[in-house]
C-alpha atoms as a PDB file:
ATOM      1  CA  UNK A   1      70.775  72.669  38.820  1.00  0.00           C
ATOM      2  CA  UNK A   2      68.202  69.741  37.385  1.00  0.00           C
ATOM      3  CA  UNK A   3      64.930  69.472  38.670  1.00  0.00           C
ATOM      4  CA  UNK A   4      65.705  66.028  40.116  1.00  0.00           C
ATOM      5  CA  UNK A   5      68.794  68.182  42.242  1.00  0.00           C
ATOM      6  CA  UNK A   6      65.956  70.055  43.558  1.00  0.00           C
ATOM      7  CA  UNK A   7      63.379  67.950  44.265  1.00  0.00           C
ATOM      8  CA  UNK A   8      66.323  65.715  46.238  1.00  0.00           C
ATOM      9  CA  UNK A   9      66.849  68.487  48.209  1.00  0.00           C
ATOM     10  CA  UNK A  10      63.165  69.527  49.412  1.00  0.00           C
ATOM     11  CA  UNK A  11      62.860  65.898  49.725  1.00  0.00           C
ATOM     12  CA  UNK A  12      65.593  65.479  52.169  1.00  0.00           C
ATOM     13  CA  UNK A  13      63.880  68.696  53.974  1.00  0.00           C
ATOM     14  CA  UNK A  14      60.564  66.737  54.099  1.00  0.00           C
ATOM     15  CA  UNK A  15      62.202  63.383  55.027  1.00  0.00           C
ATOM     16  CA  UNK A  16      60.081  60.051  54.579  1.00  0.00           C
ATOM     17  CA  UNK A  17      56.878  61.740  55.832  1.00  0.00           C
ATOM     18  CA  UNK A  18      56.099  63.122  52.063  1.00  0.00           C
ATOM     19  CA  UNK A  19      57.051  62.454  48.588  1.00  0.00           C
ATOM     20  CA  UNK A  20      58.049  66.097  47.265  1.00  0.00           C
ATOM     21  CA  UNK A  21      56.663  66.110  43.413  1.00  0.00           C
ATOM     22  CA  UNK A  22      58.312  69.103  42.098  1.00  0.00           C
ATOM     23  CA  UNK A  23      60.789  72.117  43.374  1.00  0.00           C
ATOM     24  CA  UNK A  24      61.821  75.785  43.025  1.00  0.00           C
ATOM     25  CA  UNK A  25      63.849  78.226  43.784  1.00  0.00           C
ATOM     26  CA  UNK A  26      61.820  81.590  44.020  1.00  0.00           C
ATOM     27  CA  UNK A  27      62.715  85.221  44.671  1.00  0.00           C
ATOM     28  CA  UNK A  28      60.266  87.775  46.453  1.00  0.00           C
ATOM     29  CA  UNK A  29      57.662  89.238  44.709  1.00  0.00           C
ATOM     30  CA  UNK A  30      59.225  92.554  43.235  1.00  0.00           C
ATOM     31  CA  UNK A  31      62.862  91.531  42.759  1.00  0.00           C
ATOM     32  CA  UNK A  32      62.827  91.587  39.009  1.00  0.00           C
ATOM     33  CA  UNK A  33      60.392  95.019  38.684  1.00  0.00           C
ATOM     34  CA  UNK A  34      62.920  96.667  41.159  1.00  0.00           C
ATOM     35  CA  UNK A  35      66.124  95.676  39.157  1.00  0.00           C
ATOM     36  CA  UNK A  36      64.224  96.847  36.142  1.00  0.00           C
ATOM     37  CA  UNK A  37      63.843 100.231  37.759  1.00  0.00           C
ATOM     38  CA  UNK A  38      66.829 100.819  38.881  1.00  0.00           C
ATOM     39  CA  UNK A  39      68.492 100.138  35.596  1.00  0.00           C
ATOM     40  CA  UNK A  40      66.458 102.549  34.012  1.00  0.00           C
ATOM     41  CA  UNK A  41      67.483 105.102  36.927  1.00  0.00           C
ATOM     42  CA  UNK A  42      70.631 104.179  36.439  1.00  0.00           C
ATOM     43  CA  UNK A  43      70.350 105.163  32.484  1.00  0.00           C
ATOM     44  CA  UNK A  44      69.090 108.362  32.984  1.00  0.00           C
ATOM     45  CA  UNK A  45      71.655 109.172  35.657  1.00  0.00           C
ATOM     46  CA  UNK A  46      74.443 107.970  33.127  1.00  0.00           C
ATOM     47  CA  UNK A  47      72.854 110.101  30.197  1.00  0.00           C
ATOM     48  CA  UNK A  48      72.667 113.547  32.461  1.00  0.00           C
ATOM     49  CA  UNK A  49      76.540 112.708  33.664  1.00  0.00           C
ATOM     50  CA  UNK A  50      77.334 112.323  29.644  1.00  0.00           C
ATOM     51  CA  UNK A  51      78.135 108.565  30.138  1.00  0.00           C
ATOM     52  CA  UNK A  52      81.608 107.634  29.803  1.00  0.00           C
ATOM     53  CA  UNK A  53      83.400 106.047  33.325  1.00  0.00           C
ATOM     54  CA  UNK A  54      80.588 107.880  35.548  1.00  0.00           C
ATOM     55  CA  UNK A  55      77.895 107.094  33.497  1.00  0.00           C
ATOM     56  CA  UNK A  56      78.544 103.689  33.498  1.00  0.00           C
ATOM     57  CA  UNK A  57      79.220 103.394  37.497  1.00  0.00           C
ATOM     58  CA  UNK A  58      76.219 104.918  37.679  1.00  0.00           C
ATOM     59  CA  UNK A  59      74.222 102.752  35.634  1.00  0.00           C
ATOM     60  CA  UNK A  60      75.599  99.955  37.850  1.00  0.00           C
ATOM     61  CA  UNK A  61      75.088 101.571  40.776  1.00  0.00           C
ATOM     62  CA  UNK A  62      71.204 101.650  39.493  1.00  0.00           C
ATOM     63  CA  UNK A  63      70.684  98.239  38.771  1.00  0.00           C
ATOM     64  CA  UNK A  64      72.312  97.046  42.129  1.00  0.00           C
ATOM     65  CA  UNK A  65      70.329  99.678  43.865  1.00  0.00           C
ATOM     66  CA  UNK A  66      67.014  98.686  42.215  1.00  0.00           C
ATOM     67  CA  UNK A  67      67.583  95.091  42.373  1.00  0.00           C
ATOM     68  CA  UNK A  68      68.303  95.293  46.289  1.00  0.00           C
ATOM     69  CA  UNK A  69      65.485  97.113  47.007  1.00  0.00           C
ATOM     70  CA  UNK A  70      62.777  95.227  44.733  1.00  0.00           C
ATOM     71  CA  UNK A  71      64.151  91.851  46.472  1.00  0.00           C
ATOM     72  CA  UNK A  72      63.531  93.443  49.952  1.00  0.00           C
ATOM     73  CA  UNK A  73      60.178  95.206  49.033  1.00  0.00           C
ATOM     74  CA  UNK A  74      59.138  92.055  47.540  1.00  0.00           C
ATOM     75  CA  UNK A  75      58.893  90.770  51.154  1.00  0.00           C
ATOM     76  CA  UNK A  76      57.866  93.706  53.581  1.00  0.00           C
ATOM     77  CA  UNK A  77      55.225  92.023  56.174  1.00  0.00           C
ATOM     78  CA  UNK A  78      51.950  93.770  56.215  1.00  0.00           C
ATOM     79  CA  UNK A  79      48.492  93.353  56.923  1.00  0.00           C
ATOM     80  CA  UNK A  80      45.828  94.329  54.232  1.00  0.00           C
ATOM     81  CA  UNK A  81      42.735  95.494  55.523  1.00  0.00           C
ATOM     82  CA  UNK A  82      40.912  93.190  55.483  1.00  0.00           C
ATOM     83  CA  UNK A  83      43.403  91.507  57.818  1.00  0.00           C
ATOM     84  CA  UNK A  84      45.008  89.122  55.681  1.00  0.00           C
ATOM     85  CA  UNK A  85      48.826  89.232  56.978  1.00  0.00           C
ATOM     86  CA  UNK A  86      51.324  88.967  54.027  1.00  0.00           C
ATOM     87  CA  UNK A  87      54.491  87.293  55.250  1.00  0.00           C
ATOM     88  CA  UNK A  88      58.278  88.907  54.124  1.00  0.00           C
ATOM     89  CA  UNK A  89      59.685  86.162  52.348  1.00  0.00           C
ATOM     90  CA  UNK A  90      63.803  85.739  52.288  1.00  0.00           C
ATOM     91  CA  UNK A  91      65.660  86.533  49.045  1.00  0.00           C
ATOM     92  CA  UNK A  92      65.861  82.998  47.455  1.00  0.00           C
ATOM     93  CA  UNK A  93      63.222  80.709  48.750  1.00  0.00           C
ATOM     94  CA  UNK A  94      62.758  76.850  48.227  1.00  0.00           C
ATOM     95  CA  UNK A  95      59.417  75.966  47.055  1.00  0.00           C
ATOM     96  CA  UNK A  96      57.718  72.080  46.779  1.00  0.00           C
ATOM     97  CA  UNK A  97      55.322  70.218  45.991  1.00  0.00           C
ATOM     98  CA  UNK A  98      53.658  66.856  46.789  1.00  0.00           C
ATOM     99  CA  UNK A  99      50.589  65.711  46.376  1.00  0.00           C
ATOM    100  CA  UNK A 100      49.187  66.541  49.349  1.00  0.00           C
ATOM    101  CA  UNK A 101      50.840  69.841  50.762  1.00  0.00           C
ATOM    102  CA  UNK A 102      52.882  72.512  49.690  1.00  0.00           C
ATOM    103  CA  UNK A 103      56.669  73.874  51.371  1.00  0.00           C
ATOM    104  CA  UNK A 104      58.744  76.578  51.509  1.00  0.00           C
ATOM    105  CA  UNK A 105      61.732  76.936  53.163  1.00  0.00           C
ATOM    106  CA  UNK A 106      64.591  79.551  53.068  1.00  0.00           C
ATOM    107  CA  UNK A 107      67.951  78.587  51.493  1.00  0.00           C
ATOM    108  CA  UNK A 108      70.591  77.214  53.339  1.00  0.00           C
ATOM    109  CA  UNK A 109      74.453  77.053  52.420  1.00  0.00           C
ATOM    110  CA  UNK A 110      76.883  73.813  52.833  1.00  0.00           C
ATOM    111  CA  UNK A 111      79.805  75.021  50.922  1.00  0.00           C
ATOM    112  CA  UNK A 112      78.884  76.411  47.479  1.00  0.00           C
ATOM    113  CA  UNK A 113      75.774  73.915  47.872  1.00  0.00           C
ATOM    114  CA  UNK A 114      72.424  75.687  48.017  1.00  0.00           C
ATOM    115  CA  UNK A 115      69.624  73.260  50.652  1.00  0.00           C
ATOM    116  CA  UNK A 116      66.981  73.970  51.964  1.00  0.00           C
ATOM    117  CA  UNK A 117      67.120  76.277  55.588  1.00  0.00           C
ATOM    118  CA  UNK A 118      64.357  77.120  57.847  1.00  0.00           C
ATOM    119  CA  UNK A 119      60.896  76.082  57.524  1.00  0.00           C
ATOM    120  CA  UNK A 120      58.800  78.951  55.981  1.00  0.00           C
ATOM    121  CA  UNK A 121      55.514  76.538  56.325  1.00  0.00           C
ATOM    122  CA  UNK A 122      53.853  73.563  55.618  1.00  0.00           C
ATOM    123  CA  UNK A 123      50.068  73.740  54.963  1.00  0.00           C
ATOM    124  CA  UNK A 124      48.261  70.907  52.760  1.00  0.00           C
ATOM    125  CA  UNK A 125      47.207  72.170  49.615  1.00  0.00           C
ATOM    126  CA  UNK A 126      43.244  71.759  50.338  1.00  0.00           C
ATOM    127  CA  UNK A 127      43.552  74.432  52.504  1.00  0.00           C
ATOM    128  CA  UNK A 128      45.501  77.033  50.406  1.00  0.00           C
ATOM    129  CA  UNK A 129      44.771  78.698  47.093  1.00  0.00           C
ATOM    130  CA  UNK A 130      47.396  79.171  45.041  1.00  0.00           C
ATOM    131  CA  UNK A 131      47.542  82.565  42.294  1.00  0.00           C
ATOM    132  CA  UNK A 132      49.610  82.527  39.555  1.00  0.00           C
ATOM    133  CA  UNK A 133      50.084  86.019  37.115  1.00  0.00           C
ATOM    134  CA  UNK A 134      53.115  86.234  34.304  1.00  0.00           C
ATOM    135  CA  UNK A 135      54.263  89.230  34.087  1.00  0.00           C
ATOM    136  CA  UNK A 136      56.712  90.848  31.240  1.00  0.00           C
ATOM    137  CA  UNK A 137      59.667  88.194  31.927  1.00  0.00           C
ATOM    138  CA  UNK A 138      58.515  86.837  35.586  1.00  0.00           C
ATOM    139  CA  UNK A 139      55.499  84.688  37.037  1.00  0.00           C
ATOM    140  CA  UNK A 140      54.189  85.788  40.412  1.00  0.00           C
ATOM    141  CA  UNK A 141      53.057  83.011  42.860  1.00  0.00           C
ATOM    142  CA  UNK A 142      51.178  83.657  45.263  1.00  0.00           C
ATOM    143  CA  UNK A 143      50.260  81.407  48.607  1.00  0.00           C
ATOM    144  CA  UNK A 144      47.218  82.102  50.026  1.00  0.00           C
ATOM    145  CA  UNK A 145      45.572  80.204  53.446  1.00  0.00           C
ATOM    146  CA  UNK A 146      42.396  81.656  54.000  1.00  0.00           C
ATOM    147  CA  UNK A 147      41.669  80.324  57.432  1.00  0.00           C
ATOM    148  CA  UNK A 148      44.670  81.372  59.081  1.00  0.00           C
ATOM    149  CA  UNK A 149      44.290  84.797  56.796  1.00  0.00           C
ATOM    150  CA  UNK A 150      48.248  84.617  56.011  1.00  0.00           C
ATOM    151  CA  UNK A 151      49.964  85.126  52.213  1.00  0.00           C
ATOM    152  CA  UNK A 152      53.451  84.193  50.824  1.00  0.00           C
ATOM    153  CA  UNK A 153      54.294  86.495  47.311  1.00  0.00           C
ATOM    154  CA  UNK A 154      57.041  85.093  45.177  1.00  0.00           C
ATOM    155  CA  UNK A 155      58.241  85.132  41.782  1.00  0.00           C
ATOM    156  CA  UNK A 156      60.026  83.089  39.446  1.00  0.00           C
ATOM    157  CA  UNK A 157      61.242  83.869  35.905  1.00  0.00           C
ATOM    158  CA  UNK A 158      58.813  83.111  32.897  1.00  0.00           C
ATOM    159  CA  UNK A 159      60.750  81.219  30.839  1.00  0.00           C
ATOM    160  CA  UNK A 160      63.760  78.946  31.589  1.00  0.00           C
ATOM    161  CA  UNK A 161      62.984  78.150  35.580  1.00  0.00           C
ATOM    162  CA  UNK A 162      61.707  75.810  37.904  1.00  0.00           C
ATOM    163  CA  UNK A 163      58.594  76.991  38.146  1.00  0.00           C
ATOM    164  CA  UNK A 164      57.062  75.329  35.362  1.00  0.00           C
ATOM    165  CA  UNK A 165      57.449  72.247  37.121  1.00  0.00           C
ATOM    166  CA  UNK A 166      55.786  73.403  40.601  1.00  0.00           C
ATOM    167  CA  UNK A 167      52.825  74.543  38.090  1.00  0.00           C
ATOM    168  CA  UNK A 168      52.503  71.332  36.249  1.00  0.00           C
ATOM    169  CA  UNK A 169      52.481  69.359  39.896  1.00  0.00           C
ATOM    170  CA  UNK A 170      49.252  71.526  41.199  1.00  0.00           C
ATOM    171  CA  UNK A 171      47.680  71.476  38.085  1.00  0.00           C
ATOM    172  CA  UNK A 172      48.010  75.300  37.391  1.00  0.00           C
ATOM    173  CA  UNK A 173      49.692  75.394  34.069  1.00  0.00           C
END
């Protein structure tokens, strides 16, 4: 999908109220790390069977495993002690830009057609800080709003997403 795609579809979320800069599709925090691990459980599981037919159901089974529950760890709510609430976040998320706030929704489906779903939030971007670590093959992107003490975790891949262009619209590049 092009960036324009996207950015026609968070601006169709926004309507005429904001002019959406940039878009992103964004997985939880986690989801990558947990497919990683579970392929490498998977591995070892094939190498003690021998390999062969079970190993390789196995090593499936691993990956699938792994990824599933790195996506859904990737957004457990909690509440770090110093009571900042971290919000679960769905398994693809929709993630814009303007110039003066920031969206997320979750994905909705017309069809085959990915749009955006329900509104995540809407905050303006002088209130939020925004974190950005790469990681291996992934970025993490983090959503912080101080005031309200809430957090959104995400993360896109390195190389070859979206995500570049949500960085270059906030300046975080």
């Amino acid at each position: 999908m092009s960036e324009q795609d996207l950015v026609a579809i968070a601006q169709q979320a926004v309507g005429e109220a904001d002019t959406v800069l940039a878009a992103a599709w964004m997985e939880p925090r986690g989801t990558t790390g947990g497919a990683m691990a579970g392929m490498e459980a998977g591995d070892m599981a094939s190498d003690m069977v021998g390999g062969g037919v079970a190993g390789a159901a196995l090593g499936i089974a691993g990956t699938m495993i792994g990824f599933k529950k790195g996506r859904d760890s990737g957004g457990f709510a909690s509440e770090a002690p110093e009571g900042t609430f971290t919000h679960r976040v769905p398994h693809v998320s929709l993630v814009a830009v303007s110039a003066t706030n920031i969206y997320a929704w979750t994905v909705g489906h017309d069809g085959l057609h990915r749009r955006a779903g329900e509104l995540l939030f809407a905050l303006p971007r002088e209130e939020v800080e925004i974190n950005i670590r790469s990681r291996f093959s992934v970025r993490t992107f983090e959503v912080v709003h101080d005031t309200a003490a809430e957090k959104w975790e995400f993360e896109g891949a390195r190389f070859g997403s979206h995500m570049k262009f949500v960085m270059a619209a906030l300046h975080a590049d």
